[in-house]
Structure formats: C-alpha cells, structure tokens
PDB file of N, CA and C in Angstrom:
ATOM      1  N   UNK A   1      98.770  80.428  79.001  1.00  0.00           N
ATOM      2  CA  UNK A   1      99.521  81.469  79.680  1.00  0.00           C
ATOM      3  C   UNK A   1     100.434  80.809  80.697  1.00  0.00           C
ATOM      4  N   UNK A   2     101.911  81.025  80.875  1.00  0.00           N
ATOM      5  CA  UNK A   2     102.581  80.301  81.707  1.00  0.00           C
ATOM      6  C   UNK A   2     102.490  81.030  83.184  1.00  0.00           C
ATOM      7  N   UNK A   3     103.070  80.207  83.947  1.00  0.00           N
ATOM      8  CA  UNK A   3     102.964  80.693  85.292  1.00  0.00           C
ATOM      9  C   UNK A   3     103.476  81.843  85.646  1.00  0.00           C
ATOM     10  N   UNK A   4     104.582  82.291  85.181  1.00  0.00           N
ATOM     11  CA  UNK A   4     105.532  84.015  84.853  1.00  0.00           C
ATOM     12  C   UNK A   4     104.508  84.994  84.585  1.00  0.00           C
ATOM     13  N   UNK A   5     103.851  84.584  83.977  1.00  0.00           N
ATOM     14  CA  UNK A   5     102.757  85.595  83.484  1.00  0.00           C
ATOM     15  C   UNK A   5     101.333  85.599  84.266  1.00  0.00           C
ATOM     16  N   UNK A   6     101.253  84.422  84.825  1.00  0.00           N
ATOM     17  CA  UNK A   6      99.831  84.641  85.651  1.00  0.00           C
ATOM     18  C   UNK A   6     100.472  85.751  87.091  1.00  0.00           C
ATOM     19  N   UNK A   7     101.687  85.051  87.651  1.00  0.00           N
ATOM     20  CA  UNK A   7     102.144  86.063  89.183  1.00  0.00           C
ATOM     21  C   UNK A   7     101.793  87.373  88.571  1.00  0.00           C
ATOM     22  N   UNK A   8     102.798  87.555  87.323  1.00  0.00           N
ATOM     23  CA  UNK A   8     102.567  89.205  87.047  1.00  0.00           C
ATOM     24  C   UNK A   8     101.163  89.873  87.048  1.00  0.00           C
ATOM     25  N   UNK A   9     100.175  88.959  86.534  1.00  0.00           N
ATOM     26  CA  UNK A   9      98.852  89.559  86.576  1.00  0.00           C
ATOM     27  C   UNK A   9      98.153  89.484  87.871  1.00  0.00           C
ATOM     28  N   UNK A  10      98.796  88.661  88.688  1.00  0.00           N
ATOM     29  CA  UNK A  10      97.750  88.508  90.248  1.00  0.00           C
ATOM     30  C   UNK A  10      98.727  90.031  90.826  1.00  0.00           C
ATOM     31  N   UNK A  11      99.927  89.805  90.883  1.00  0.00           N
ATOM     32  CA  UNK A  11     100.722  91.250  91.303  1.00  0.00           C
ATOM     33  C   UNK A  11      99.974  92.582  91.038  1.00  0.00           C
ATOM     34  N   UNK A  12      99.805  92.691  89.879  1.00  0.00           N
ATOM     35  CA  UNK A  12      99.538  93.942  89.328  1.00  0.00           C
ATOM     36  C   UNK A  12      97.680  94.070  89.838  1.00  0.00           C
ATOM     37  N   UNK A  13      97.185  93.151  89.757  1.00  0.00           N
ATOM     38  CA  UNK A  13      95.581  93.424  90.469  1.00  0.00           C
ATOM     39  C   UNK A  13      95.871  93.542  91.677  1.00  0.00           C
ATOM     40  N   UNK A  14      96.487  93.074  92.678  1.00  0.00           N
ATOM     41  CA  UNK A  14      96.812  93.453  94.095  1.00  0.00           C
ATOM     42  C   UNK A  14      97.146  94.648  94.053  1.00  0.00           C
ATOM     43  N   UNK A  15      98.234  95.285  93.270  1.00  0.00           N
ATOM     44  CA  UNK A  15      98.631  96.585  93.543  1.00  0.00           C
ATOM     45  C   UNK A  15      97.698  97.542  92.658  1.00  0.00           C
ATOM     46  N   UNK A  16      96.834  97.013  91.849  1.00  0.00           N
ATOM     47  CA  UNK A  16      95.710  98.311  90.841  1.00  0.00           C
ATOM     48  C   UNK A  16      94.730  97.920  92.190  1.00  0.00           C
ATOM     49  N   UNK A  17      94.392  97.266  93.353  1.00  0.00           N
ATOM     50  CA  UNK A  17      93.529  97.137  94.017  1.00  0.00           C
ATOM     51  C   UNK A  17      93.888  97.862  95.953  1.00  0.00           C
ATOM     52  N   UNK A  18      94.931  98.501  95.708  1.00  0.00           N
ATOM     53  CA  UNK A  18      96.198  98.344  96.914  1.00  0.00           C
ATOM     54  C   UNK A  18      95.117 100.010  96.975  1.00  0.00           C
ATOM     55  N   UNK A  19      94.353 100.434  98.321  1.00  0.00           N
ATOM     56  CA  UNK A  19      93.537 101.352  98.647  1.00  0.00           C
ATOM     57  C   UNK A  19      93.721 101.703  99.987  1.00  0.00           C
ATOM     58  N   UNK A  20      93.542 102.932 100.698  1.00  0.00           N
ATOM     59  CA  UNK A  20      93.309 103.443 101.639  1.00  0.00           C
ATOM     60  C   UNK A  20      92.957 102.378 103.219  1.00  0.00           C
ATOM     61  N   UNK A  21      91.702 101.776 102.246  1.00  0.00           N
ATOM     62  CA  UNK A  21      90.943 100.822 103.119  1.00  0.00           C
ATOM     63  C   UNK A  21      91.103  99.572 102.770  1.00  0.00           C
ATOM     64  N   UNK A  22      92.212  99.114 101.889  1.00  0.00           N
ATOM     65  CA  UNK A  22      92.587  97.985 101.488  1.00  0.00           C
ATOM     66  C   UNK A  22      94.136  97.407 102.391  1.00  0.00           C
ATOM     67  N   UNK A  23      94.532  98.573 102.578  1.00  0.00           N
ATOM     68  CA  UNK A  23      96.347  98.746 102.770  1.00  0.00           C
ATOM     69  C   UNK A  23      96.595  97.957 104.423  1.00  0.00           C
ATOM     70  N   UNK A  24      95.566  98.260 105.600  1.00  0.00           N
ATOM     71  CA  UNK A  24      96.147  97.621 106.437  1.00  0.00           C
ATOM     72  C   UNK A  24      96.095  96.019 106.153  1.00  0.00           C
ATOM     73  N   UNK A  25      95.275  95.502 105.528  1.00  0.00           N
ATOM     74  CA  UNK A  25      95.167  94.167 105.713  1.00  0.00           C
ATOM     75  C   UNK A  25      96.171  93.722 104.305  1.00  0.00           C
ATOM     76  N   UNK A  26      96.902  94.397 103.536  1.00  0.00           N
ATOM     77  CA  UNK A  26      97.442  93.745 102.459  1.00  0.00           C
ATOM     78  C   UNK A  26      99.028  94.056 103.110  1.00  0.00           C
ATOM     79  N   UNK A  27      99.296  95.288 103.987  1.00  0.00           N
ATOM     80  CA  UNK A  27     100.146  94.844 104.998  1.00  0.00           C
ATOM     81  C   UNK A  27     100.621  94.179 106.048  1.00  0.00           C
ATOM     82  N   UNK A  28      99.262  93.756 106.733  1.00  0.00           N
ATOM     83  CA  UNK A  28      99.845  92.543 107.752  1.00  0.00           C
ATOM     84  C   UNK A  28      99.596  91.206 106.816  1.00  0.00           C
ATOM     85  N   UNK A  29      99.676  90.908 105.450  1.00  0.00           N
ATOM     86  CA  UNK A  29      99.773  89.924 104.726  1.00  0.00           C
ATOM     87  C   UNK A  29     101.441  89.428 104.236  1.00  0.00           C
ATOM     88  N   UNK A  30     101.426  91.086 103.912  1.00  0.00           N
ATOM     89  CA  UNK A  30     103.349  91.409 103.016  1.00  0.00           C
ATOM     90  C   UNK A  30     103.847  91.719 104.637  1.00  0.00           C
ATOM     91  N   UNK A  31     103.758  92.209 105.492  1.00  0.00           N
ATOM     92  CA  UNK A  31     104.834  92.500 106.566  1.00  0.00           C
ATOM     93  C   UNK A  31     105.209  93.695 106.817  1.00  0.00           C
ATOM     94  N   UNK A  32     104.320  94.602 106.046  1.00  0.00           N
ATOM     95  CA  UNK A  32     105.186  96.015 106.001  1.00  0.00           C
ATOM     96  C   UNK A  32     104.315  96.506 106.916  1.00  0.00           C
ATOM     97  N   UNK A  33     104.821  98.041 106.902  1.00  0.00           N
ATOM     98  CA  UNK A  33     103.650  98.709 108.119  1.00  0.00           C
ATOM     99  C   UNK A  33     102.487  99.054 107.396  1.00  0.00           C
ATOM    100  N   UNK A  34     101.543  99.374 108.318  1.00  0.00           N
ATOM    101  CA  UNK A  34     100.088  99.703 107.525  1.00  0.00           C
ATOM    102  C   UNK A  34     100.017 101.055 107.403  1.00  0.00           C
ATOM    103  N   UNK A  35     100.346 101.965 108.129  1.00  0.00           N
ATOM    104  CA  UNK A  35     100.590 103.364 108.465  1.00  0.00           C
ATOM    105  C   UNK A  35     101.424 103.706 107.265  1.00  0.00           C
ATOM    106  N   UNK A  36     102.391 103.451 106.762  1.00  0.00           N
ATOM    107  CA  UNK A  36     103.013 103.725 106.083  1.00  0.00           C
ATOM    108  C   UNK A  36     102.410 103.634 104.016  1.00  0.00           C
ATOM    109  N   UNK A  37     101.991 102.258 104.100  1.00  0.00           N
ATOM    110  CA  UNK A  37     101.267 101.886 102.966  1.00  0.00           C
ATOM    111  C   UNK A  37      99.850 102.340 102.841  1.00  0.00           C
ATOM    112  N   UNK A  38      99.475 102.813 103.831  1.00  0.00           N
ATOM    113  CA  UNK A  38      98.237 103.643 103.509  1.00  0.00           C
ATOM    114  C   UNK A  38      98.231 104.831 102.724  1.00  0.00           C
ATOM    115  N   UNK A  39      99.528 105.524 103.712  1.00  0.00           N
ATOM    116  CA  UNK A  39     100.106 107.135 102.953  1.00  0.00           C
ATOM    117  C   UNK A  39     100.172 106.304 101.283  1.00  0.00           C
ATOM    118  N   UNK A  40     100.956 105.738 100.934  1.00  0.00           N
ATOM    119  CA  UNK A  40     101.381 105.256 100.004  1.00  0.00           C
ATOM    120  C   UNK A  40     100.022 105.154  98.920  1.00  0.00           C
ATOM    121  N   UNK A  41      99.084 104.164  99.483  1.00  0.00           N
ATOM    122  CA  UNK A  41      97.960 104.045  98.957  1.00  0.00           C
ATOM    123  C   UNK A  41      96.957 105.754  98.661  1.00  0.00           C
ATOM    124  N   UNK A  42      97.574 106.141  99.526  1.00  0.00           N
ATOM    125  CA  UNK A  42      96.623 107.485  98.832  1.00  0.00           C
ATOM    126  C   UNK A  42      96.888 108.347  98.254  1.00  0.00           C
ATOM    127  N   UNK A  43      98.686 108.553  97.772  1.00  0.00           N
ATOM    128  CA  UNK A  43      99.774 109.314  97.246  1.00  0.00           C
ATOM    129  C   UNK A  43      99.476 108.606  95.633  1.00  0.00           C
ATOM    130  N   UNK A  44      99.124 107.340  95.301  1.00  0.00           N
ATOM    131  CA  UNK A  44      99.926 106.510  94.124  1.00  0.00           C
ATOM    132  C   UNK A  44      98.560 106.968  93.082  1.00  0.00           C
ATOM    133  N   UNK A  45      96.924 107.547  92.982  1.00  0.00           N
ATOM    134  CA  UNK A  45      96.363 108.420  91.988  1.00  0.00           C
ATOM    135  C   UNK A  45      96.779 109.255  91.748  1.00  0.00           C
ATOM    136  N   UNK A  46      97.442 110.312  92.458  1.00  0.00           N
ATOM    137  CA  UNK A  46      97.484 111.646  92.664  1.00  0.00           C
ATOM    138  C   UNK A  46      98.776 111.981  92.080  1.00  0.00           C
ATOM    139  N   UNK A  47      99.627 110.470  91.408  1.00  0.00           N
ATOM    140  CA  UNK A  47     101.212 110.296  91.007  1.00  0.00           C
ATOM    141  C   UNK A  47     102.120 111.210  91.552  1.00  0.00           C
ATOM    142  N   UNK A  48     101.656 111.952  93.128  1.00  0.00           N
ATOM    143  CA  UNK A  48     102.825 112.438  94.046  1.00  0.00           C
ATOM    144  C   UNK A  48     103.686 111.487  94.543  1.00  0.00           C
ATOM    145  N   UNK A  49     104.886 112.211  94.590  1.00  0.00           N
ATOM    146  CA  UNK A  49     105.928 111.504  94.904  1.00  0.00           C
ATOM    147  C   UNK A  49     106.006 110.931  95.789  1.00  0.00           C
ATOM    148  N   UNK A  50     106.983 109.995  96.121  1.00  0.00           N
ATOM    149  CA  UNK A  50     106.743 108.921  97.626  1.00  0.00           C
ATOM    150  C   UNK A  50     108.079 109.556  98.535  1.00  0.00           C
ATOM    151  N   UNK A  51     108.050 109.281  99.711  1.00  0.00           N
ATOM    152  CA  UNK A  51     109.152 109.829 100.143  1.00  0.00           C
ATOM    153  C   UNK A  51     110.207 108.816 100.426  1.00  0.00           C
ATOM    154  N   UNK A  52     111.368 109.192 100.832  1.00  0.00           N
ATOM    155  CA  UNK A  52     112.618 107.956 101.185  1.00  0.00           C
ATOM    156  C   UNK A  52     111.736 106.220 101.648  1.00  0.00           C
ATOM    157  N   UNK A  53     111.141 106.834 102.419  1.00  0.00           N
ATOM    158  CA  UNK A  53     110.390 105.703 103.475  1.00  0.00           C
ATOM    159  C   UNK A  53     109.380 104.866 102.867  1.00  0.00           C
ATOM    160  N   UNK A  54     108.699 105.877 102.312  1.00  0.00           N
ATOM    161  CA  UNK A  54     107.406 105.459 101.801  1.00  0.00           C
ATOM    162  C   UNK A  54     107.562 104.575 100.385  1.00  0.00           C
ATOM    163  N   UNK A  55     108.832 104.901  99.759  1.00  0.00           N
ATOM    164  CA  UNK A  55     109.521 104.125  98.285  1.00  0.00           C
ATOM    165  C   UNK A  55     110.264 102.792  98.934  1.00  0.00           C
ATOM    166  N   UNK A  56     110.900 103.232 100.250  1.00  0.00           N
ATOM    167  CA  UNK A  56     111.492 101.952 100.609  1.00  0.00           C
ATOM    168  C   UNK A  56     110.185 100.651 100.991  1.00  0.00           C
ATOM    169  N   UNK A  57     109.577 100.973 101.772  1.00  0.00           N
ATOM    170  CA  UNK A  57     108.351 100.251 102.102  1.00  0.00           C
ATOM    171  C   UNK A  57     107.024  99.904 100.903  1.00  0.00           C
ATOM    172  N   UNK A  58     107.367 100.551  99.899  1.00  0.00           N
ATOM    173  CA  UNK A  58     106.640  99.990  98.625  1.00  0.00           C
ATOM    174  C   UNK A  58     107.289  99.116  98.182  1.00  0.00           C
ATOM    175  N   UNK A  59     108.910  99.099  98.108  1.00  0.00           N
ATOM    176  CA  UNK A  59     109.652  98.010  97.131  1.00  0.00           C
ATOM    177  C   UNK A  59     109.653  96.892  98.056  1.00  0.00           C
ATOM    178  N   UNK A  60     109.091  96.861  99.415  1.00  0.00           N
ATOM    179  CA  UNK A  60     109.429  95.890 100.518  1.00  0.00           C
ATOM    180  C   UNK A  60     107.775  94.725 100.046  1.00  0.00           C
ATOM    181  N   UNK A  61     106.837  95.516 100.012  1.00  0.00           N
ATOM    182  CA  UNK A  61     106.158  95.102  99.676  1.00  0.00           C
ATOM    183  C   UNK A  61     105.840  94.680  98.419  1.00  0.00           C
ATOM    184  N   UNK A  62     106.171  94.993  97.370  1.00  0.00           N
ATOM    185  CA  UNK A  62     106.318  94.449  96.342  1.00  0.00           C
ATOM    186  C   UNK A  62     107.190  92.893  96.037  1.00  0.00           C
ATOM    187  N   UNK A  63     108.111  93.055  97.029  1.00  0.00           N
ATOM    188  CA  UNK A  63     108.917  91.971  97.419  1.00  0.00           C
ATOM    189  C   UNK A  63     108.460  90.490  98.086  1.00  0.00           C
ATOM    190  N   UNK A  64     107.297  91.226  99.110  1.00  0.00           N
ATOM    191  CA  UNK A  64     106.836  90.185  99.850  1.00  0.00           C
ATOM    192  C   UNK A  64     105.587  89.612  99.017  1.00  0.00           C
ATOM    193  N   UNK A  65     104.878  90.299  97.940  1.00  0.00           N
ATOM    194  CA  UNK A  65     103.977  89.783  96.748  1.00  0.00           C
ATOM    195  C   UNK A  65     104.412  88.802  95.980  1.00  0.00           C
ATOM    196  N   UNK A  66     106.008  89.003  95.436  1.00  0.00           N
ATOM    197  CA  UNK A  66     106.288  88.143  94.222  1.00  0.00           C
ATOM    198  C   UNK A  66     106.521  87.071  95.452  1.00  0.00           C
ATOM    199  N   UNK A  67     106.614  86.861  96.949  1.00  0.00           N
ATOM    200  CA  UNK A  67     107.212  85.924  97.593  1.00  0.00           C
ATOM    201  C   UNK A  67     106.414  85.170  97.615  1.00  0.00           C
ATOM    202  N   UNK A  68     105.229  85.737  97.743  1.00  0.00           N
ATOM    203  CA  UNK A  68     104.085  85.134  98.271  1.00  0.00           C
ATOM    204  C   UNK A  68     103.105  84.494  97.065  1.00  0.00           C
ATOM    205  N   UNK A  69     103.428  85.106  96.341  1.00  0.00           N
ATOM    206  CA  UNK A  69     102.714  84.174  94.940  1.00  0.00           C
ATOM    207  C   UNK A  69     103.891  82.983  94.772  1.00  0.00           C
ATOM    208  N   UNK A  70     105.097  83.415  94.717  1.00  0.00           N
ATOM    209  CA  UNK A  70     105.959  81.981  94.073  1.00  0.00           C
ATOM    210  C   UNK A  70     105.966  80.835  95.477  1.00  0.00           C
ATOM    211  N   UNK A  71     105.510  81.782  96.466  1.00  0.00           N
ATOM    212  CA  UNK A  71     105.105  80.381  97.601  1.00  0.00           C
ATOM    213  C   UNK A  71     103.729  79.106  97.325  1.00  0.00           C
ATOM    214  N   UNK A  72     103.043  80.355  97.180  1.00  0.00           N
ATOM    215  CA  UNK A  72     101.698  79.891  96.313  1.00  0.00           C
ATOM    216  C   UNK A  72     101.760  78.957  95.181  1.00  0.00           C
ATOM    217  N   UNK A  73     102.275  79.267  94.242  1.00  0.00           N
ATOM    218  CA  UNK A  73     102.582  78.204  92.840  1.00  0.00           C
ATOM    219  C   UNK A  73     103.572  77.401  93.152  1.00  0.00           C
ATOM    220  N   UNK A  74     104.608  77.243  94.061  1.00  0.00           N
ATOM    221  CA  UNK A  74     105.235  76.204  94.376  1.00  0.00           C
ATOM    222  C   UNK A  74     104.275  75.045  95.447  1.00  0.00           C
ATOM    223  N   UNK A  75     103.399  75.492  96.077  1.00  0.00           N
ATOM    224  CA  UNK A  75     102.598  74.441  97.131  1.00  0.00           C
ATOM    225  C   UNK A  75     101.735  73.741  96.710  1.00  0.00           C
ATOM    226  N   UNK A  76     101.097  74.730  95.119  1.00  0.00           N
ATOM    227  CA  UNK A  76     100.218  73.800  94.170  1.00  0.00           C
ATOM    228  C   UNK A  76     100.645  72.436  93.528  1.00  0.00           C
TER     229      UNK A  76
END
C-alpha cells in the first residue's frame, strides 16, 4: 500500500473517530476551535447540515490533518 493511501486511511479513522468527547483534543492538535468542532462532531450522525462556520472550520481541519500526516511521513 503506498503512502497516498495509508494518509487517506489514518484521515478517515481520525474523522470516523472525530466525537463529542474526542473534538477538544483533536482541535487543539489541528488548531481549530473546540467549541465549534464539537457542534460539528455531534451534527455529522444525525447528517444535519453544518452551518457557514461550522463547514468553514471542518474544511480547516481537515486541512490541518492532511498537514499533519504529510509532516509525519516526511520526518520518517
């Protein structure tokens, strides 16, 4: 399995793992607010919609994941 494909799978378990009681500490990891990704975290079963804020601060964090894994596989 190449490295393209392992980020995608550590990504996607972070975010199938991204919870209520998971969200402050996976935000002061990514940078985003915790307050915000919590809402987020408890909106994303229930597939209600996110609001302006709450979509902007998901794609922020999603951002700071792929950063943080390709930081990761570059230090290895």
């Amino acid at each position: 399995m190449g490295s393209a494909d392992q980020k995608s799978i550590a990504k996607a378990l972070v975010k199938l793992n991204l919870s209520p009681d998971s969200a402050n500490e996976l935000a002061r990891f990514t940078g985003v607010d915790g307050a915000v990704l919590t809402e987020i975290a408890k909106k994303l079963p229930s597939k209600a919609a996110l609001s302006d804020e709450q979509t902007d601060v998901y794609g922020r964090f999603d951002l700071s994941l792929s950063a943080l894994l390709h930081a990761d596989r570059d230090s290895s």
